[in-house]
Protein backbone atom coordinates (compact mmCIF):
# COMPACT_ATOMS: atom_id res chain seq x y z
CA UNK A 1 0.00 0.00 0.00
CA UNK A 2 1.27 3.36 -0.95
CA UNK A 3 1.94 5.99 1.70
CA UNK A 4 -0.32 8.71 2.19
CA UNK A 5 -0.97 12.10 1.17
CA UNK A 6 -0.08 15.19 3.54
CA UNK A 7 -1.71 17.96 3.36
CA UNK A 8 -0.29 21.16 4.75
CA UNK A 9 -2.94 23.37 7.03
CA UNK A 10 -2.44 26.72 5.08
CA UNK A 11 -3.84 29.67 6.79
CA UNK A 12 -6.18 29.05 9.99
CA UNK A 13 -8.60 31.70 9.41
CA UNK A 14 -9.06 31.08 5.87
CA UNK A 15 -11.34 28.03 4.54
CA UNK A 16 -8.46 25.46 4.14
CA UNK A 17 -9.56 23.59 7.36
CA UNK A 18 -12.87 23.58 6.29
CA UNK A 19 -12.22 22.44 2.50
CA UNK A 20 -9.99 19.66 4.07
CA UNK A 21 -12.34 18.64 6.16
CA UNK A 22 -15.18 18.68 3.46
CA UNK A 23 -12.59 16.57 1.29
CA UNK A 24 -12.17 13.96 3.66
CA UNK A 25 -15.97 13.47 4.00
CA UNK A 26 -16.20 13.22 0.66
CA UNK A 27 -12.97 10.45 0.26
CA UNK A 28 -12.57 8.71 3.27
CA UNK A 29 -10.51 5.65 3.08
CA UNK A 30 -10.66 6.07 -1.13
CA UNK A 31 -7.69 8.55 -1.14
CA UNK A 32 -5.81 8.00 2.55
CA UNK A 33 -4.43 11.71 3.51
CA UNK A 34 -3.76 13.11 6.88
CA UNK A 35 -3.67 17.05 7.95
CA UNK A 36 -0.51 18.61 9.37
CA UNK A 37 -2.04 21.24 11.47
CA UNK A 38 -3.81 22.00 14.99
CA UNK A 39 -7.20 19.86 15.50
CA UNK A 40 -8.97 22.85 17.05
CA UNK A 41 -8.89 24.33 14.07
CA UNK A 42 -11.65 22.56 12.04
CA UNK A 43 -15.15 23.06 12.09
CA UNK A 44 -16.40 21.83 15.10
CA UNK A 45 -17.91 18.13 14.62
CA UNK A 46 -15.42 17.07 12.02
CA UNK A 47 -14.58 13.33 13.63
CA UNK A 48 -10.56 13.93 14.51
CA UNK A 49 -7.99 11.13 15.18
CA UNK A 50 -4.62 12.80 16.21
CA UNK A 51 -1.91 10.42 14.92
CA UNK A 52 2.01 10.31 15.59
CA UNK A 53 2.97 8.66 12.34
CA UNK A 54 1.58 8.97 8.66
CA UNK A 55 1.36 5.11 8.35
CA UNK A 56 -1.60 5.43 10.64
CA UNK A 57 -3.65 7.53 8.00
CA UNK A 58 -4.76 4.92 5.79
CA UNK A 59 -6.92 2.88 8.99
CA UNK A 60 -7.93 5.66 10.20
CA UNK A 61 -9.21 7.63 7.03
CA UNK A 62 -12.74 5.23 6.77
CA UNK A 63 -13.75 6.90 9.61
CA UNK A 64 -11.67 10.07 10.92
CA UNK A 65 -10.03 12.59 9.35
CA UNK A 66 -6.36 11.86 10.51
CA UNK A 67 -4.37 14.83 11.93
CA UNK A 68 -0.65 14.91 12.44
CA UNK A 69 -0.82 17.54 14.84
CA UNK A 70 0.89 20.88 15.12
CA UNK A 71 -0.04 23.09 17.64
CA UNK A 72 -0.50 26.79 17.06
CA UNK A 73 0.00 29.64 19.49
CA UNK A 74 -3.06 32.14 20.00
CA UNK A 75 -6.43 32.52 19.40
CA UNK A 76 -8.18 31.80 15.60
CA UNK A 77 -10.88 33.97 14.78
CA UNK A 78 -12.10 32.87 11.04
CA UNK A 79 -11.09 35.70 8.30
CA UNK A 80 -9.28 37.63 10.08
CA UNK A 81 -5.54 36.05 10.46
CA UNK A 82 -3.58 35.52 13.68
CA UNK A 83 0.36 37.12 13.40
CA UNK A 84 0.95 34.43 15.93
CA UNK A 85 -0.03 31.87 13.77
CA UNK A 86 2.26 33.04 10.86
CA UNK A 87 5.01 31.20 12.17
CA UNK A 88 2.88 27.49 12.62
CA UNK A 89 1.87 27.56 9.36
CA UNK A 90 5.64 28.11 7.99
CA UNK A 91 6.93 25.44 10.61
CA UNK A 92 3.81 22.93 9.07
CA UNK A 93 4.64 23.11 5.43
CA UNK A 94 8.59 22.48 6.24
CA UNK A 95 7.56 19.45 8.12
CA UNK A 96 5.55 18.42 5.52
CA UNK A 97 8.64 18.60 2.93
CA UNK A 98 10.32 16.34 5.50
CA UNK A 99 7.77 13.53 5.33
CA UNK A 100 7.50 13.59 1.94
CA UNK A 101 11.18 13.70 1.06
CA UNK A 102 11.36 10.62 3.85
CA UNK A 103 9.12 8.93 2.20
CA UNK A 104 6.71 8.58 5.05
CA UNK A 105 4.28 10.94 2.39
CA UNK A 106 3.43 10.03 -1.15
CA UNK A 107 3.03 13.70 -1.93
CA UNK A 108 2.54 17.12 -0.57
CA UNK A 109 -0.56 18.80 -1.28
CA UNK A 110 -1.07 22.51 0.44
CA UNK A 111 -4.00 24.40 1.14
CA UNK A 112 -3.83 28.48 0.53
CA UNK A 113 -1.83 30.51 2.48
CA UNK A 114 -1.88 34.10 3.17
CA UNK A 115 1.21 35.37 2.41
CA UNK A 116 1.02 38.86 3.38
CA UNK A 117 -0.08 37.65 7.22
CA UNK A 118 3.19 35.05 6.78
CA UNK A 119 5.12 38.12 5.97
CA UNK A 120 3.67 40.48 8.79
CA UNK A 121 3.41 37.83 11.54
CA UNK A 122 7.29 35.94 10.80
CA UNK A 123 9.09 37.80 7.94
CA UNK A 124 8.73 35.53 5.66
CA UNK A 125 11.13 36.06 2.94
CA UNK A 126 9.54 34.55 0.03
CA UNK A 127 6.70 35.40 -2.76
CA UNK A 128 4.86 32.39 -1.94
CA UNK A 129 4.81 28.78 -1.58
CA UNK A 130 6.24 27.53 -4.54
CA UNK A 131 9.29 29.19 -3.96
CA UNK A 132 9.74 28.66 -0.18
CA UNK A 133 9.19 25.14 -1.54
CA UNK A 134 11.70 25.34 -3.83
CA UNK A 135 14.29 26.35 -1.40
CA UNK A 136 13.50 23.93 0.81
CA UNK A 137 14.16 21.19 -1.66
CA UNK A 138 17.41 22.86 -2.68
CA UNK A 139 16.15 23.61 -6.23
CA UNK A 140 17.21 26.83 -8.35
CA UNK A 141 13.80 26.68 -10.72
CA UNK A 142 10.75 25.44 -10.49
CA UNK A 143 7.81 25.64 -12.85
CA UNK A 144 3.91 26.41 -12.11
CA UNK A 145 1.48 24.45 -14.16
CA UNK A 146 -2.02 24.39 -13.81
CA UNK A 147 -3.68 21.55 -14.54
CA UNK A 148 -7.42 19.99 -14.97
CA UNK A 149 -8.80 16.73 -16.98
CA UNK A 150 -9.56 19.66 -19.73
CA UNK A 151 -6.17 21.65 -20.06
CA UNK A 152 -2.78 21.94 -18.62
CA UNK A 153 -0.87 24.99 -18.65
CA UNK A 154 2.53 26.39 -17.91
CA UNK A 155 3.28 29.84 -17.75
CA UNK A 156 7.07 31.24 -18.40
CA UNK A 157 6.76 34.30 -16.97
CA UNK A 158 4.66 34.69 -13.54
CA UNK A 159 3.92 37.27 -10.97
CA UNK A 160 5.20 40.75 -13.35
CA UNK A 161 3.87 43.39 -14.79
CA UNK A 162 2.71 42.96 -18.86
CA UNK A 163 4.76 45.77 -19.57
CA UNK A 164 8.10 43.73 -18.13
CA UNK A 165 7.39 40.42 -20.05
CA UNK A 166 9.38 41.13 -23.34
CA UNK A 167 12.60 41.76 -21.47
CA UNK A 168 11.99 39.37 -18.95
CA UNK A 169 11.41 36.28 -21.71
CA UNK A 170 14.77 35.48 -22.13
CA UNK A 171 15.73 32.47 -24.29
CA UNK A 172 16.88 30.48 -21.76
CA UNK A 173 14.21 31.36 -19.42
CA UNK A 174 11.63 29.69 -22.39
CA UNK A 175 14.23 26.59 -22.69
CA UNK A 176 13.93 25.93 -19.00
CA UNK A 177 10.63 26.01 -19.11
CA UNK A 178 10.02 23.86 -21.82
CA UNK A 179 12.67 21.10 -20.44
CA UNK A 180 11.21 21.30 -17.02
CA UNK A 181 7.66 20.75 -18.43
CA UNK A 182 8.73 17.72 -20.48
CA UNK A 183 10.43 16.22 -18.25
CA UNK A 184 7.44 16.38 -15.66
CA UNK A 185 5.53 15.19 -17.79
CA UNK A 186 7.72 11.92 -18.45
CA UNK A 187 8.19 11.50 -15.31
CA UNK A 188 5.13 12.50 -13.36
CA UNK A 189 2.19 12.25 -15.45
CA UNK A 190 3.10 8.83 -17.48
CA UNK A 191 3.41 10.65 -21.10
CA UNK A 192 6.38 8.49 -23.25
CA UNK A 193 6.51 11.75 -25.73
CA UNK A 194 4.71 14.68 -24.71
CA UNK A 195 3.55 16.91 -27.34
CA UNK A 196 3.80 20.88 -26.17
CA UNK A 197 2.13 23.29 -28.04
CA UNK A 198 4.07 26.88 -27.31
CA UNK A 199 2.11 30.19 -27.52
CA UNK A 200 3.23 32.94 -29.23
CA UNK A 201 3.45 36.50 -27.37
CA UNK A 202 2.21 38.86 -29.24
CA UNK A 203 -1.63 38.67 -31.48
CA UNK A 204 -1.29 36.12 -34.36
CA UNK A 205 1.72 35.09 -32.87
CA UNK A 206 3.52 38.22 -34.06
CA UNK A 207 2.31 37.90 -37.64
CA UNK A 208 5.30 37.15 -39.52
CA UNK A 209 6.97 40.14 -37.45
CA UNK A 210 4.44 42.63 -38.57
CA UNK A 211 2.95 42.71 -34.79
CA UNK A 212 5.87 41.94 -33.06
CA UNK A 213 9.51 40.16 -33.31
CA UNK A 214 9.89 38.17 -29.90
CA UNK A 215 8.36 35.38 -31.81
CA UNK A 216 10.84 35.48 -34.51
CA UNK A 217 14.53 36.56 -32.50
CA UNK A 218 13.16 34.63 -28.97
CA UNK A 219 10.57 31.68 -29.42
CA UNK A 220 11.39 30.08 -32.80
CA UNK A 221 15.23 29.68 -32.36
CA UNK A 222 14.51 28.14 -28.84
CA UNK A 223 12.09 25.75 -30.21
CA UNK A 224 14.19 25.00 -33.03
CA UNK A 225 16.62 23.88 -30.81
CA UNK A 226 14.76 21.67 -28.75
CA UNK A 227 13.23 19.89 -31.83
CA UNK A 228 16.50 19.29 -32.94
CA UNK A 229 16.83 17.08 -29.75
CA UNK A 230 13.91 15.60 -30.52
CA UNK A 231 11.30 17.42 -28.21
CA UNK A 232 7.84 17.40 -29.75
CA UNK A 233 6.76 21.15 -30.02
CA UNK A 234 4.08 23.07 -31.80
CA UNK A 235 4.54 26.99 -32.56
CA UNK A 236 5.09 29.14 -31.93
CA UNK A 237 1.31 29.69 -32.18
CA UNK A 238 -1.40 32.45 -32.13
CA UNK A 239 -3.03 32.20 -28.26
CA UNK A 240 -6.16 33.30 -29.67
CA UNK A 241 -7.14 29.89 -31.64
CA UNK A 242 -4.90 27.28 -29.39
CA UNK A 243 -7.66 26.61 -26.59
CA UNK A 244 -10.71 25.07 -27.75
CA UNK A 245 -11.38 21.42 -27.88
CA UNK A 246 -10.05 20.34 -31.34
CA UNK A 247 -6.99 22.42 -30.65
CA UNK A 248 -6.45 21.09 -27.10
CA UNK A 249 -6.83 17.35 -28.25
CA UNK A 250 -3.49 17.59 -30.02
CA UNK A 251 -1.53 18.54 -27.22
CA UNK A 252 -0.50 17.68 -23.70
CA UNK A 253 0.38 21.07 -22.18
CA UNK A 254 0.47 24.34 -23.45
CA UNK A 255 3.73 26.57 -22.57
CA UNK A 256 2.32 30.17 -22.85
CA UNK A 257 4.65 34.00 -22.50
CA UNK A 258 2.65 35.52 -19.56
CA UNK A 259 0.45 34.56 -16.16
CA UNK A 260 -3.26 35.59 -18.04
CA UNK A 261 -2.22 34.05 -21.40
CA UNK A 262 -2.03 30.69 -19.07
CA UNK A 263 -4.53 30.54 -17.01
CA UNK A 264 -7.62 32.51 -18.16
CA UNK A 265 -8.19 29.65 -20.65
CA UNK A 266 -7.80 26.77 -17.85
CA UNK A 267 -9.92 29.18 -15.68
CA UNK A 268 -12.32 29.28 -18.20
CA UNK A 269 -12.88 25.73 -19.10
CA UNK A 270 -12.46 24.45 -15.48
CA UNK A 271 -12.69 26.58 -12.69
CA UNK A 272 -13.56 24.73 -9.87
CA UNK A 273 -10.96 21.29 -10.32
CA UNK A 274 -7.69 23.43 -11.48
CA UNK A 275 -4.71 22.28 -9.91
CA UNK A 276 -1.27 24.34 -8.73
CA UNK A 277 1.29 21.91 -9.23
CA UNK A 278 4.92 22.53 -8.57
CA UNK A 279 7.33 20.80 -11.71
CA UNK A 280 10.73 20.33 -10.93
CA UNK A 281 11.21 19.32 -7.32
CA UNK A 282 12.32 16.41 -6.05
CA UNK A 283 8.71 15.43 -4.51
CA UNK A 284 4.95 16.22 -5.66
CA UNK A 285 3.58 19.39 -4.62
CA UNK A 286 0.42 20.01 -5.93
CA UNK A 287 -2.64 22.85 -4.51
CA UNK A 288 -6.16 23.71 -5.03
CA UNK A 289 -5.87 26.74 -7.46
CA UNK A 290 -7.61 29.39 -5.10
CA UNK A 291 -6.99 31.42 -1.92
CA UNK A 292 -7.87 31.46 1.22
CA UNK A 293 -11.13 33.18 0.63
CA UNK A 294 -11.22 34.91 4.36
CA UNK A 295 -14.38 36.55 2.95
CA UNK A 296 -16.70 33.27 3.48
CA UNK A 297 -14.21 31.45 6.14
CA UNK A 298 -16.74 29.59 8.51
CA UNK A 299 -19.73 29.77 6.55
CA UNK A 300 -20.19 26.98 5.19
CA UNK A 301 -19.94 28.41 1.22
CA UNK A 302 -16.31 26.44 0.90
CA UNK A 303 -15.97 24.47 -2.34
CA UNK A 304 -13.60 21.43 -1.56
CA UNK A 305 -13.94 20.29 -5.24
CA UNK A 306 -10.52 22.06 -6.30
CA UNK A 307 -8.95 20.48 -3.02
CA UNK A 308 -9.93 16.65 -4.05
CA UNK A 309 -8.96 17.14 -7.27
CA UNK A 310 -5.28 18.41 -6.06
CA UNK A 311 -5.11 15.18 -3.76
CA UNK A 312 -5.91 13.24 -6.78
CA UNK A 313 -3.54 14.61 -8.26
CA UNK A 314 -1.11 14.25 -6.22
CA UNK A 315 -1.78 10.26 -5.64
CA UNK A 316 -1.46 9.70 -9.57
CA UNK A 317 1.80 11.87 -9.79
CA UNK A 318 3.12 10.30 -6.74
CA UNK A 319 2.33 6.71 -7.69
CA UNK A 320 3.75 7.85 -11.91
CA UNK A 321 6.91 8.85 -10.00
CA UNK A 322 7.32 5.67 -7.57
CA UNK A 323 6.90 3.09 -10.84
C-alpha cells in the first residue's frame, strides 16, 4: 500500500480547514491523507484522530479525518488572520517537505496561504509557496502548471507586470521552461513523448513580425533547438485559436509568455478542479488553485472540489513517479 498524502494546514482563518475537512468526507478511506495542522482548528464536529505517524492515515481515514498535529500559538478567529499563527503555518509546510522527502508521504498537497499575514506575523522572505518550496528542496527553478482533466498549462513568466514580459522572456528562461515541463511530464504524469504546443506573445503570434519580433529573434530559435533534440513542439502559435477542444486534443500542455495568457483559458474551461502543481522538485507538490477566501471562512460556502482534485492529483503523480 502506498503511503499517504499530507496535506499542509495553510492559513487558519481562511477556509483550508474547512475544505480539508469537506474533502475527507467526501474520500474517506478512497484517497488515505492526513492534515498537518492544529485539531482545534476545524469546524467543530469534524470526527478527529490525532496520529504520531503517517502510516496510521490509511486505517484511520474510513472513519476520521487523521491529523498529524501541530499546535499553534493564539487565538483563531475565522477571516481575520492571527500574526501568531504566521510562524505554525511556515513550521507545518517544512515538516511536511520532511515527510515527503522521507518517504513517510506520497506527496505534498497545500491548502492556501496568506502570504502577506506570513510576511507580517514571521518575515517571511519569500513570494509564496512555490518558492519557499523550492528552497527547501534545494532547487534553483521550479515551474507552475495548472492543470485539470480539460487543459494543462505552464506559464514562463509569472507574478510581473505585462509591460516587463518582453525583457523578462529570455531564451533560456523559455528553454527551462520547456525542459522542465517535459520532463514532468515523463516522469510524473506517465506521457512516453509529450507533445507541447508553445504560444506565441504577441496577437497572431507576431504575424510574420508585422505585430511583433519576440516570436521570430526569442521563441522560434529556442524551439528549433529543442526539436533538434527531438522534443515534440508546436509553434510558436497564435493564443487566440490554441484553446478550444479540437486544438487542445493535439496537445498535452500548453507553454504560454505571460500569467493571463495561461490561465484565463484553464480558468475558463475548469474553474472549480484546477490544480497548482509545482514541476521540478524532487517530490509532488500540488494545490487547489484558489486562496484562502477569508471573505466566506466559517460559513459553510467552501468548495472542496478544487482540493480533491489536487489530492488526486497528487496520488497519480506520486504513484507515476514511484513506478
Amino acid at each position: 500500500m502506498s503511503a499517504p498524502i499530507a496535506l499542509s494546514c495553510g492559513e487558519p482563518a481562511g477556509i483550508g480547514p474547512e475544505i480539508a475537512a469537506a474533502a475527507w468526507d467526501r474520500l474517506r478511506d478512497a484517497l488515505p491523507f492526513f492534515l498537518i495542522g492544529d485539531p482545534a482548528h476545524l469546524p467543530s464536529g469534524t470526527p478527529v484522530v490525532r496520529i504520531t505517524d503517517p502510516a496510521e492515515a490509511s486505517e484511520v481515514c474510513a472513519h476520521s479525518l487523521p491529523v498529524l498535529e501541530h499546535a499553534f500559538e493564539g487565538p483563531l478567529t475565522l477571516g481575520t488572520p492571527n500574526p501568531t499563527h504566521a510562524r505554525g503555518v511556515i513550521d507545518v509546510i517544512a515538516r511536511g517537505v520532511d515527510l515527503v522527502q522521507s518517504g513517510a508521504a506520497l506527496a505534498l498537497c497545500t491548502a492556501p496561504i496568506h502570504k502577506q499575514a506570513l510576511q507580517d506575523g514571521a518575515g517571511f522572505a519569500f513570494p509564496g509557496h512555490t518558492e519557499y518550496l523550492a528552497h527547501l528542496a534545494g532547487v534553483d527553478r521550479v515551474v507552475m502548471m495548472l492543470a485539470s482533466d480539460q487543459l494543462r498549462v505552464v506559464p514562463t513568466t509569472i507574478h510581473i507586470p505585462l509591460l516587463d514580459v518582453p525583457q523578462a522572456l529570455t531564451p533560456d528562461l523559455l528553454e527551462e521552461t520547456i525542459r522542465i515541463t517535459h520532463a514532468a511530464l515523463i516522469r510524473d504524469f506517465g506521457l512516453t513523448a509529450p507533445r507541447l504546443a508553445i504560444a506565441g506573445l504577441n496577437p497572431h503570434a507576431g504575424e510574420g513580425g508585422k505585430m511583433g519580433r519576440e516570436e521570430i529573434e526569442v521563441i522560434a530559435p529556442v524551439l528549433a533547438r529543442l526539436r533538434a533534440e527531438g522534443l515534440d513542439l508546436r509553434g510558436p502559435m497564435s493564443a487566440d485559436t490554441m484553446f478550444h477542444a479540437a486544438a487542445r486534443a493535439n496537445y498535452d500542455a500548453a507553454i504560454c509568455m505571460y500569467h493571463d495568457q495561461a490561465l484565463i483559458p484553464i480558468k475558463t474551461l475548469d474553474f472549480d478542479r484546477g490544480v497548482n502543481v509545482t514541476l521540478g522538485l524532487p517530490f509532488i507538490r500540488t494545490s487547489p488553485d484558489h486562496g484562502t477566501a477569508l471573505d466566506i471562512a466559517g460559513q459553510g460556502r467552501a468548495n472542496p472540489t478544487s482540493l480533491i482534485a489536487a489530492l488526486k492529483m497528487a496520488q497519480v503523480m506520486g504513484e507515476a513517479r514511484r513506478t
